[in-house]
N, C-alpha and C. Protein backbone atom coordinates (compact mmCIF):
# COMPACT_ATOMS: atom_id res chain seq x y z
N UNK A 1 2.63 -10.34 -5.21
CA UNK A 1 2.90 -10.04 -3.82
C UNK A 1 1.68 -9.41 -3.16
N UNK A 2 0.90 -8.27 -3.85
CA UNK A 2 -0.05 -8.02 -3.07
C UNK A 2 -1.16 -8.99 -2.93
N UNK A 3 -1.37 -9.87 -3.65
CA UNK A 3 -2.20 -10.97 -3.46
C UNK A 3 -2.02 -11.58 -2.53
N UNK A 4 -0.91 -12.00 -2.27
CA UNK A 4 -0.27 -12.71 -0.65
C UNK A 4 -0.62 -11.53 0.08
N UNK A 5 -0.02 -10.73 0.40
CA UNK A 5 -0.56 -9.68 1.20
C UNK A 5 -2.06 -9.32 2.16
N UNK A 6 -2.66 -9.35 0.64
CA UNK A 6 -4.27 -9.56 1.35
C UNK A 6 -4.78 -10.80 2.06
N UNK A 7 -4.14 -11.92 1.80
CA UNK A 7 -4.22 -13.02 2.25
C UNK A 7 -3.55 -12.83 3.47
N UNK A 8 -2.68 -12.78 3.94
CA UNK A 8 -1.99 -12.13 4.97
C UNK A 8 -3.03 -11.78 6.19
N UNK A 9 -3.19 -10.33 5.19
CA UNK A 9 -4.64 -9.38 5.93
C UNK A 9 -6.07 -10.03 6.55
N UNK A 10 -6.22 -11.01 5.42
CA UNK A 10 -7.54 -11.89 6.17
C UNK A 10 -7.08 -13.11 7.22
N UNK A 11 -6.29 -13.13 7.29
CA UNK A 11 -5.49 -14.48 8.28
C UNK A 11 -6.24 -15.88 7.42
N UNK A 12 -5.38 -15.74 5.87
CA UNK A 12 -5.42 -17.43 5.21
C UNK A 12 -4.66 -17.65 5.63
N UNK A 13 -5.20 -19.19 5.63
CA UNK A 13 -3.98 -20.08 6.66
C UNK A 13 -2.66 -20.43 5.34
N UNK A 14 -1.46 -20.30 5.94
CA UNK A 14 -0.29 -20.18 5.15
C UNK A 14 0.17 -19.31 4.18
N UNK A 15 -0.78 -18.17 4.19
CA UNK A 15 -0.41 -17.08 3.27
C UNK A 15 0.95 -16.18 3.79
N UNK A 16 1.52 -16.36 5.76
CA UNK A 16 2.50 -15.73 5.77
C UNK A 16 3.62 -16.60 5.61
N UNK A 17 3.34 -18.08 5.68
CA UNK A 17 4.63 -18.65 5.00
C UNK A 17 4.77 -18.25 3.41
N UNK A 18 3.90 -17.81 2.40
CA UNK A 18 3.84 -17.56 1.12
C UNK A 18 4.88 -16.56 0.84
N UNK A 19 4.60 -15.66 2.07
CA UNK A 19 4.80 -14.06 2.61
C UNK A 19 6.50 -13.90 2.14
N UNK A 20 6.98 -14.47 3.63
CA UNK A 20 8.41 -14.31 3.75
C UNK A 20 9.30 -14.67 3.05
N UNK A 21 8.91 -15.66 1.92
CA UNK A 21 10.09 -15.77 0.90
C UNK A 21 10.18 -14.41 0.12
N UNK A 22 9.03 -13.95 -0.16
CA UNK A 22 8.66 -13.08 -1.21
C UNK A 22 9.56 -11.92 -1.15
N UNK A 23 9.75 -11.67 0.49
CA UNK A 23 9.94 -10.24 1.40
C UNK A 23 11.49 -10.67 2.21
N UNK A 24 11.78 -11.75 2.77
CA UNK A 24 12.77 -11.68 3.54
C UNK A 24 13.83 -11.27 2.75
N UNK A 25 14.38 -11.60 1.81
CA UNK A 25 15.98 -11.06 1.06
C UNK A 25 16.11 -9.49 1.51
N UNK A 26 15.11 -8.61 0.70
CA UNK A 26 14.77 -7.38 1.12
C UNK A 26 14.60 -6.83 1.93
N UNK A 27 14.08 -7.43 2.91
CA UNK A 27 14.09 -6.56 4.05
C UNK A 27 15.35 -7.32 4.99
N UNK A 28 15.95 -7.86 4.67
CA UNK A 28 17.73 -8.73 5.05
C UNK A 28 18.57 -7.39 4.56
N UNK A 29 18.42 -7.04 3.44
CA UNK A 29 18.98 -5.78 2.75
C UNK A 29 19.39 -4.62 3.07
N UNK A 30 17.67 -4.45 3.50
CA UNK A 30 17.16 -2.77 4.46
C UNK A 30 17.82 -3.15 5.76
N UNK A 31 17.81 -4.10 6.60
CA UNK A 31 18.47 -4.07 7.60
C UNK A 31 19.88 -3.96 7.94
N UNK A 32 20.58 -4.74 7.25
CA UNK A 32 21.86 -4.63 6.79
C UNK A 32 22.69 -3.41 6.54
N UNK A 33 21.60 -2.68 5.49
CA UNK A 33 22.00 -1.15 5.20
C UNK A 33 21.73 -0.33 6.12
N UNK A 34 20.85 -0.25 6.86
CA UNK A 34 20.53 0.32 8.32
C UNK A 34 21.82 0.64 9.50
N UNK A 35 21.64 -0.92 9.79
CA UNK A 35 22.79 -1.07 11.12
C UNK A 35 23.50 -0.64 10.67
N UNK A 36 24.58 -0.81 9.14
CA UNK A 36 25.50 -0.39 9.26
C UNK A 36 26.14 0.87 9.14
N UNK A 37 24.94 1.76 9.11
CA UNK A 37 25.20 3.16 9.09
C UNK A 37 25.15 3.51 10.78
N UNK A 38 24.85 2.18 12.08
CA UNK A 38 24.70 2.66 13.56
C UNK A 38 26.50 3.08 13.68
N UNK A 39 26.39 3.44 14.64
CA UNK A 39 27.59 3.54 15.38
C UNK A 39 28.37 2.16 16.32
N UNK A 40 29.74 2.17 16.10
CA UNK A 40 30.04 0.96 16.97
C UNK A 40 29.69 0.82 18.33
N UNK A 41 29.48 -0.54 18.31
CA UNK A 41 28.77 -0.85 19.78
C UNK A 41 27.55 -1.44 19.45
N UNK A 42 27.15 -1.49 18.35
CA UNK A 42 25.73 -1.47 18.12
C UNK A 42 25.68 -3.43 18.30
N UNK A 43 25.12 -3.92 18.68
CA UNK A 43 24.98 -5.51 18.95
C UNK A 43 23.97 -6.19 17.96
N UNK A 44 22.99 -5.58 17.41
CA UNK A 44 22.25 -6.30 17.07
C UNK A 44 22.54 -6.40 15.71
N UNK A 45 21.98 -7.73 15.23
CA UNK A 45 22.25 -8.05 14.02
C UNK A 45 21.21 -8.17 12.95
N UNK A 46 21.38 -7.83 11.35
CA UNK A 46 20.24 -7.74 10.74
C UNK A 46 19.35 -8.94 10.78
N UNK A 47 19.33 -10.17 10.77
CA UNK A 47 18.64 -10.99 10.81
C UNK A 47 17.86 -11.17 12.09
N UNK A 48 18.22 -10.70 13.31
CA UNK A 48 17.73 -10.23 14.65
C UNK A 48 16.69 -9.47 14.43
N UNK A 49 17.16 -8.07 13.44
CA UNK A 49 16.13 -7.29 13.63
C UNK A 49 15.05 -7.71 12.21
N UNK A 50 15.38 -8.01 11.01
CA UNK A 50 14.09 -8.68 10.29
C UNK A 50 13.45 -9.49 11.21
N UNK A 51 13.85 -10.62 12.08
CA UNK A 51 12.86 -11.47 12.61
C UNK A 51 12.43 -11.10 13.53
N UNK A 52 13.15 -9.73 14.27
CA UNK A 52 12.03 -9.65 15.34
C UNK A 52 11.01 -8.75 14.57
N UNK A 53 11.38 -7.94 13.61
CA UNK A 53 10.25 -6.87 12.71
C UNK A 53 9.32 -8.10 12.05
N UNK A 54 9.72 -8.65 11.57
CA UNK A 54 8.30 -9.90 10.90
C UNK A 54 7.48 -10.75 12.09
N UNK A 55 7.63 -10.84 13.04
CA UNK A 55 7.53 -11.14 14.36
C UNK A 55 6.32 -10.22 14.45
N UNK A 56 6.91 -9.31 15.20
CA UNK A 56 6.03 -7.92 15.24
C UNK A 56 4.67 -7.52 13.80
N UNK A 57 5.11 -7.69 12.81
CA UNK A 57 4.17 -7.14 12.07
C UNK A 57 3.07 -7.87 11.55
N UNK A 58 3.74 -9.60 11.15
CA UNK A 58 2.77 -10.58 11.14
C UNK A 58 1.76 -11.07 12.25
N UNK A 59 2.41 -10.50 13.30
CA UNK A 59 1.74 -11.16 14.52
C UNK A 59 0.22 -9.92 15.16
N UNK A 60 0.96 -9.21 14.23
CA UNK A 60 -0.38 -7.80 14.20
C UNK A 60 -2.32 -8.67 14.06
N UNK A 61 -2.92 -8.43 15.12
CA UNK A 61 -4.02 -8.85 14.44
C UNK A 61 -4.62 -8.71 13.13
N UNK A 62 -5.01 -7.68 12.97
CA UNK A 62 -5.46 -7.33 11.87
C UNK A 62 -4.51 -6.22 11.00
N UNK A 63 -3.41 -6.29 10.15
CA UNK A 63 -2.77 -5.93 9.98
C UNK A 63 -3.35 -4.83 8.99
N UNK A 64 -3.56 -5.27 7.78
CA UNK A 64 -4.78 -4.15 7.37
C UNK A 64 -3.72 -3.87 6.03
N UNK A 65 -3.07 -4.91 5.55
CA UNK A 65 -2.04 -4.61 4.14
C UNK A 65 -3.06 -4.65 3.13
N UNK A 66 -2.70 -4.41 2.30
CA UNK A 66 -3.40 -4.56 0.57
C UNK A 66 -2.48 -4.10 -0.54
N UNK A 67 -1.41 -3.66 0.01
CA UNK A 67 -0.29 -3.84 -1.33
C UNK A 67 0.94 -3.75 -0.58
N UNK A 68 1.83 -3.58 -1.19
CA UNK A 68 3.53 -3.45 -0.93
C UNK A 68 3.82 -2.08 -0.15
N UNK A 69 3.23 -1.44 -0.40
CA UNK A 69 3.58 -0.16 0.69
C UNK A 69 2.61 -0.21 2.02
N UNK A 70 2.11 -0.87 1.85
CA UNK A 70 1.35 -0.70 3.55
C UNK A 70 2.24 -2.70 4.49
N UNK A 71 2.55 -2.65 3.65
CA UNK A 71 3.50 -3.74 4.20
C UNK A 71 4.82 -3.13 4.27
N UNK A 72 5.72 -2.22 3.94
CA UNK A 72 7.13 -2.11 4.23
C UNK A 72 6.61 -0.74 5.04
N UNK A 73 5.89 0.04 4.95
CA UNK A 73 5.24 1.29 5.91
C UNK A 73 5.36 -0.05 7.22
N UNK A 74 4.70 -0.76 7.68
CA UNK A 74 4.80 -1.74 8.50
C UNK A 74 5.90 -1.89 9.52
N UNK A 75 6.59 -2.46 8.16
CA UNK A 75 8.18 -3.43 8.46
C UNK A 75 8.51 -1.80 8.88
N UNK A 76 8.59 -0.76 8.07
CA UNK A 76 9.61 0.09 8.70
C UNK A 76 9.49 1.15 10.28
N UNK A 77 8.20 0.47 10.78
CA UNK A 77 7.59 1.01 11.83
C UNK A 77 8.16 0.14 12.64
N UNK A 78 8.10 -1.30 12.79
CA UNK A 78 8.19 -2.07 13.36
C UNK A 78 10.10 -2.13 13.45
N UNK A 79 10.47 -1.85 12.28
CA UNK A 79 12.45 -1.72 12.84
C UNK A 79 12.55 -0.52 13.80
N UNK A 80 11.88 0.51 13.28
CA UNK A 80 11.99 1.84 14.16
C UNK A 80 11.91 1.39 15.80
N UNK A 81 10.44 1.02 15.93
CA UNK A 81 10.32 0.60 17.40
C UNK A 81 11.16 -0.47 18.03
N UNK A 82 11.88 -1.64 17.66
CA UNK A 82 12.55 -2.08 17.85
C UNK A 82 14.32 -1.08 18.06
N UNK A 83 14.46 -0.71 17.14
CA UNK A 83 15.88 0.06 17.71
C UNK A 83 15.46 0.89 18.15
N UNK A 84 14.50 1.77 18.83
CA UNK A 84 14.30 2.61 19.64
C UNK A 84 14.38 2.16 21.03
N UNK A 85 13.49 0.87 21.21
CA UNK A 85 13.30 0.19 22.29
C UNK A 85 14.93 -0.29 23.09
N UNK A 86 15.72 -0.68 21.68
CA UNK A 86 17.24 -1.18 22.40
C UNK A 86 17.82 0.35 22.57
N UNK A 87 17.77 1.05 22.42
CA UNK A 87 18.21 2.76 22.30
C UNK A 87 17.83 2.95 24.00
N UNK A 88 16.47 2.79 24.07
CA UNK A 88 15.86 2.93 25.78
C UNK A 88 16.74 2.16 26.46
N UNK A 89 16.94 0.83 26.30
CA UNK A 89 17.51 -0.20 26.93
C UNK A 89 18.75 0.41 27.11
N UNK A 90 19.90 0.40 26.03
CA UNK A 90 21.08 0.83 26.65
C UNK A 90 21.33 2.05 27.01
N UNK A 91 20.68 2.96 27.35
CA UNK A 91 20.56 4.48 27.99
C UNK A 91 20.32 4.29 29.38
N UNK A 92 19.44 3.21 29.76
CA UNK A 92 19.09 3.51 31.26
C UNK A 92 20.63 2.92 32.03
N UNK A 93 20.31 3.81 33.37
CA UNK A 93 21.46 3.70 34.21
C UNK A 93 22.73 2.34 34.21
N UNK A 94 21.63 0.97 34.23
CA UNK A 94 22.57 -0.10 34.62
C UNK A 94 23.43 0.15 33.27
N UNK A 95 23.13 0.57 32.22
CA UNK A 95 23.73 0.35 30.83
C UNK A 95 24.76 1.46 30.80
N UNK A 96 24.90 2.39 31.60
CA UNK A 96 25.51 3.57 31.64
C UNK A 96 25.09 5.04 31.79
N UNK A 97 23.94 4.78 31.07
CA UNK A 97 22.77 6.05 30.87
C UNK A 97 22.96 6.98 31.49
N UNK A 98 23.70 7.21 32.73
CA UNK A 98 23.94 8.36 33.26
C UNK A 98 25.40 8.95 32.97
N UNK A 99 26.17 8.35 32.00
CA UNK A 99 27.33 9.19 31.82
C UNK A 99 26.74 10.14 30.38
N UNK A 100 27.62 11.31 30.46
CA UNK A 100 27.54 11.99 29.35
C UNK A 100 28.10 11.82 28.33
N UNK A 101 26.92 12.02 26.82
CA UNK A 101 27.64 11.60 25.85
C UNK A 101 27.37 12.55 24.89
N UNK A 102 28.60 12.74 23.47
CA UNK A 102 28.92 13.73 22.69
C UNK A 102 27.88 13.29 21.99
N UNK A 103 26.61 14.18 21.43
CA UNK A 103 25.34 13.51 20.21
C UNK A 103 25.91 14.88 19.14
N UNK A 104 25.97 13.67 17.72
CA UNK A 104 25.94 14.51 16.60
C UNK A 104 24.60 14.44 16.03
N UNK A 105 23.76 15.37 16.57
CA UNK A 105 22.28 15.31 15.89
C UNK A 105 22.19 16.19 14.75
N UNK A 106 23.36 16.25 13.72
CA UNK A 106 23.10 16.63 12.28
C UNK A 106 22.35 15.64 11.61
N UNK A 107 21.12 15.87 10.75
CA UNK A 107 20.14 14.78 9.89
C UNK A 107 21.14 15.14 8.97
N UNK A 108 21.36 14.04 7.89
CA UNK A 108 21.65 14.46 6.42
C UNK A 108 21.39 13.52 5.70
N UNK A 109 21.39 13.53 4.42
CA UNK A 109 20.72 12.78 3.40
C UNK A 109 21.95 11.52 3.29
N UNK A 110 21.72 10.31 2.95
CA UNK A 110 20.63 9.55 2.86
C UNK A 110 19.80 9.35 3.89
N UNK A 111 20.68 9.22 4.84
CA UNK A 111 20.12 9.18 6.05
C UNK A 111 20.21 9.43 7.51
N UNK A 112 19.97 9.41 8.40
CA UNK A 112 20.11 10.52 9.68
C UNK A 112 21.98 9.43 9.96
N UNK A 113 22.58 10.04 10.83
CA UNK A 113 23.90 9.77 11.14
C UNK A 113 23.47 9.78 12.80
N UNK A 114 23.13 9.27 13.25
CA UNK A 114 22.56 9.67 14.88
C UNK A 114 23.18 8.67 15.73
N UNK A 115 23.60 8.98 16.98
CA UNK A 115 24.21 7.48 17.79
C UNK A 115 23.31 7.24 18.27
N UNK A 116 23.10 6.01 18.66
CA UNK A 116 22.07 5.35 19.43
C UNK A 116 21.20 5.64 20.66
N UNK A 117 22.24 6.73 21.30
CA UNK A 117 21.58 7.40 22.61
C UNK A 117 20.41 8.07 21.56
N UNK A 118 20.89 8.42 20.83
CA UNK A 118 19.89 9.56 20.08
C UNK A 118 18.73 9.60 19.68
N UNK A 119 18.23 8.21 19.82
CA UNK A 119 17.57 7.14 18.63
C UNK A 119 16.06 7.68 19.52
N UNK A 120 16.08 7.74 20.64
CA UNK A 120 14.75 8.44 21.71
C UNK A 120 14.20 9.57 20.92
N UNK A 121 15.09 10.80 21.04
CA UNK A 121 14.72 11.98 21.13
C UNK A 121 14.53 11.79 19.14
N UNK A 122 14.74 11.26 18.32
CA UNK A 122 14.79 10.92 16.56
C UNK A 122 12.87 10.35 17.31
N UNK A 123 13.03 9.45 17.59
CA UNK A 123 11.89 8.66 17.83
C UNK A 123 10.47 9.68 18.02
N UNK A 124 10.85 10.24 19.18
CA UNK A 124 10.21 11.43 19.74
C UNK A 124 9.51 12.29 19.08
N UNK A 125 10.99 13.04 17.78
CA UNK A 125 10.51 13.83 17.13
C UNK A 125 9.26 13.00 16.05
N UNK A 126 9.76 12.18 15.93
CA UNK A 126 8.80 11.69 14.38
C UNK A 126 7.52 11.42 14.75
N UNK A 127 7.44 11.20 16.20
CA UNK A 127 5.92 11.20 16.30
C UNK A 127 5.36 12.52 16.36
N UNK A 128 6.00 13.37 16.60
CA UNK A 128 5.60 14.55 16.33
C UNK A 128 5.01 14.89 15.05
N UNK A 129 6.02 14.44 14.46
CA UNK A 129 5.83 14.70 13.12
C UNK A 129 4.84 14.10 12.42
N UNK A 130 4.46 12.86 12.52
CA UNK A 130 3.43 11.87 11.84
C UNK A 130 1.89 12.83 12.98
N UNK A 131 2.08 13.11 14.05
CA UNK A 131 0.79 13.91 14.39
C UNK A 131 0.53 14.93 13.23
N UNK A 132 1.35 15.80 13.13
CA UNK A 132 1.18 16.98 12.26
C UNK A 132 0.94 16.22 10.45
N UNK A 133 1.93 15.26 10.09
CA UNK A 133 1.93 15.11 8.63
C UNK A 133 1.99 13.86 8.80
N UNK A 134 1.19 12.73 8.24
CA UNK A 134 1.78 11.13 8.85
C UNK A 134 2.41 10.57 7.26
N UNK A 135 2.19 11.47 6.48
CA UNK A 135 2.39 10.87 5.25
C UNK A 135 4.48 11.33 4.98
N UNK A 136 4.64 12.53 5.57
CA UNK A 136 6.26 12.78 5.77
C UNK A 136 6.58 12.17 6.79
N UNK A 137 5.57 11.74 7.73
CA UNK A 137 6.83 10.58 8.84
C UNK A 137 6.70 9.05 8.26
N UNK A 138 6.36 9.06 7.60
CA UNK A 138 6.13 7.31 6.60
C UNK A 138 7.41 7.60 5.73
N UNK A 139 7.41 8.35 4.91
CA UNK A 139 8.67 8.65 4.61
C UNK A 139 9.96 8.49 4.85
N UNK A 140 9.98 9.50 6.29
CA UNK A 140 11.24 9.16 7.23
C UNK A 140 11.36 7.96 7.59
N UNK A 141 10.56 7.39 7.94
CA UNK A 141 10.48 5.88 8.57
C UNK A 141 11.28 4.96 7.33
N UNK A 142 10.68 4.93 6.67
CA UNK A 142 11.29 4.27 4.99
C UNK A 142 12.40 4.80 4.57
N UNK A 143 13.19 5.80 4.86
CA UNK A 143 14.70 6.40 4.02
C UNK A 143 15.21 6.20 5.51
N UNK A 144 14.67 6.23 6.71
CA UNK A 144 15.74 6.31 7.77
C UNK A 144 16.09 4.44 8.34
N UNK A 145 14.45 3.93 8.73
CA UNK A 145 14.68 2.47 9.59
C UNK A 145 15.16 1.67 8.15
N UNK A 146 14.00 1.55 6.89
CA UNK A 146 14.75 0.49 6.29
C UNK A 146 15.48 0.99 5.09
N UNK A 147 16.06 2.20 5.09
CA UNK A 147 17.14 2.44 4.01
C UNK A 147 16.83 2.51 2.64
N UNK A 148 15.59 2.42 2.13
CA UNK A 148 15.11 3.06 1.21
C UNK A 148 15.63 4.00 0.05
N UNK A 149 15.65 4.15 -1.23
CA UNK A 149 16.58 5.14 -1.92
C UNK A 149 15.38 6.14 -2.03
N UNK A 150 15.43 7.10 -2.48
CA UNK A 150 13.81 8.08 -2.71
C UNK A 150 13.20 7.34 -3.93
N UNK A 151 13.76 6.63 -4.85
CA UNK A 151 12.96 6.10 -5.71
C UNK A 151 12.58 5.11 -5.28
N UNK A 152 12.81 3.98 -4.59
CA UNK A 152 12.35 3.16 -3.90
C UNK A 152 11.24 3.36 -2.68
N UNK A 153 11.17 4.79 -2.08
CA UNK A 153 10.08 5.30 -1.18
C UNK A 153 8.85 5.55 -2.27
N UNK A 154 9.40 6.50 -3.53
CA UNK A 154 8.13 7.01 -4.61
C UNK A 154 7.63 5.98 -5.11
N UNK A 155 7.96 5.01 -5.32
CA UNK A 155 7.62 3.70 -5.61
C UNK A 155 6.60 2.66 -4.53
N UNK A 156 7.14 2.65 -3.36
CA UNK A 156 6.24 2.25 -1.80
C UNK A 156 4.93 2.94 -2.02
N UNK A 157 5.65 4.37 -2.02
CA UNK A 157 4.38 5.29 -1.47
C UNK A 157 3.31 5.51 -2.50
N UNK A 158 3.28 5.13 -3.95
CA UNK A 158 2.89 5.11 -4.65
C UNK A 158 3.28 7.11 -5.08
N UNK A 159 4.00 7.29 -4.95
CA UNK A 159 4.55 8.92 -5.41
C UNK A 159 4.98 9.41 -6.53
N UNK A 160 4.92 10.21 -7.00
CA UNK A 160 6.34 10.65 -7.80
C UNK A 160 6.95 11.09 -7.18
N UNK A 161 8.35 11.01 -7.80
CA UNK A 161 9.83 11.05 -6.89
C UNK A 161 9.96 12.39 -6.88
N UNK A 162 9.91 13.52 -7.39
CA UNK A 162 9.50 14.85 -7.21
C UNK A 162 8.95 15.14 -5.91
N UNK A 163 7.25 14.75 -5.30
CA UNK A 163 7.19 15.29 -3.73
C UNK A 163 7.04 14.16 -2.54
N UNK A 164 8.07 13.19 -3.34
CA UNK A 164 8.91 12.63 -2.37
C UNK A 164 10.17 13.42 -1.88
N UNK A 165 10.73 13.83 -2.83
CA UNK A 165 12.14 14.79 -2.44
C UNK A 165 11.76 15.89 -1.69
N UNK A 166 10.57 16.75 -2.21
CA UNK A 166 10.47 17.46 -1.63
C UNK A 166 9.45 17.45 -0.18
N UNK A 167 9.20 16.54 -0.27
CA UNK A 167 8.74 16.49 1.10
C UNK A 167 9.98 15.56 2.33
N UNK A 168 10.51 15.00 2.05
CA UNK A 168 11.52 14.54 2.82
C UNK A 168 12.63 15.81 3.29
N UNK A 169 12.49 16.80 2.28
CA UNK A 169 13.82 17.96 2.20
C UNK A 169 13.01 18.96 3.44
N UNK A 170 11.52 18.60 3.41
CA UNK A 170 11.16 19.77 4.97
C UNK A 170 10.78 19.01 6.01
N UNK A 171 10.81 17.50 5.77
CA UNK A 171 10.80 16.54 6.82
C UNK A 171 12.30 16.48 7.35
N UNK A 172 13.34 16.40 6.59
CA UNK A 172 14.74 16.43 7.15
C UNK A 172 15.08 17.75 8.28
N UNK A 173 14.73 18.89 7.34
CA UNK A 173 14.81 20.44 7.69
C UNK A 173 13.94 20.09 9.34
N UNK A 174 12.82 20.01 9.21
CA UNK A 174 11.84 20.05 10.46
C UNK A 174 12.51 19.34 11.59
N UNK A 175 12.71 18.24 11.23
CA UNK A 175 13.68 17.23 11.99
C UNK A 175 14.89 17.72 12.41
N UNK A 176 15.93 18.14 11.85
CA UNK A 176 17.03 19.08 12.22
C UNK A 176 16.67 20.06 13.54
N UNK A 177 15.57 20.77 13.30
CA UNK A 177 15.08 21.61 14.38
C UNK A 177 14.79 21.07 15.59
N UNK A 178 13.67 20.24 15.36
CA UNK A 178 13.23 19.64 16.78
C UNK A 178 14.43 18.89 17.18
N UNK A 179 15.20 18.00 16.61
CA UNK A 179 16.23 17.30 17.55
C UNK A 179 17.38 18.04 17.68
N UNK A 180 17.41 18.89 16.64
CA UNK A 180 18.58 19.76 17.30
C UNK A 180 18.64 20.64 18.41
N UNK A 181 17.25 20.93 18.70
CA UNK A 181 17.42 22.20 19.53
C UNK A 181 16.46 21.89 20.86
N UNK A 182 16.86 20.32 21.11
CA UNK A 182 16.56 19.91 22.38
C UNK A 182 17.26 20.77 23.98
């Protein structure tokens, strides 16, 4: 896979058809497991959001992969901004955006429980967070957009699962704060 990858990276011709067999089941998976932790109402569907995230990430000029974690670091940037973007969308006025709504902005493990209005101010915070630490908002990005287990992040990130835990446990904590105490 990382061989395709780099191929990818240099734009060989047909290396991202090589690509997506390799990757689509999996990230069909992560999506799947995602949405279905949204709240009802939610419209979009996992195969929606893999193709618009492979869309988005292949279509990157210079994407700049060289193994399996700088490719799902990617994919899981690219789901983020996508459900953030439909998060914007159904918030503004014509969508309702101006009625008030109950947000349970408790984070908890596996993964954040947030309704979709919420998905801004989640968004918000993590760039915060990737300013200050970009290596705990890669993290979040990977246990929150594509559902990730922590051994499956220590594994991406090339980590041990030790300060993966513990860095997700003051990325969660940190996170709690800033979105809670909007």
């Amino acid at each position: 896979m990382d061989r395709v990858l780099r191929a990818v990276a240099s734009n060989e011709v047909k290396a991202a058809d090589e690509l997506l067999p390799l990757v689509y089941e999996e990230l069909r998976d992560l999506a799947e497991a995602r949405l279905a932790r949204t709240p009802p109402g939610q419209t979009l569907q996992a195969t929606a959001l893999v193709h618009e995230a492979w869309l988005r990430v292949v279509g990157d000029a210079d994407p700049g992969w060289d193994c399996r974690a700088h490719f799902f670091a990617a994919a899981a940037r690219a789901m983020r901004n996508i459900l953030v973007d439909q998060s914007r969308r159904k918030s503004r006025l014509k969508h309702g955006g101006d009625r008030k709504r109950i947000a349970d902005s408790a984070i908890d493990e596996p993964s954040f429980e947030l309704p979709m209005a919420e998905m801004v101010a989640l968004d918000e915070a993590i760039a915060r967070l990737e300013a200050r630490d970009p290596r705990k908002a890669r993290i979040v990005e990977l246990r929150f957009f594509t559902g990730l287990t922590m051994a499956e992040v220590a594994e991406v990130m090339e980590m041990s699962l030790s300060s993966v835990e513990a860095q997700w446990r003051f990325a969660r904590s940190w996170l709690q704060r800033e979105v809670g105490g909007r």
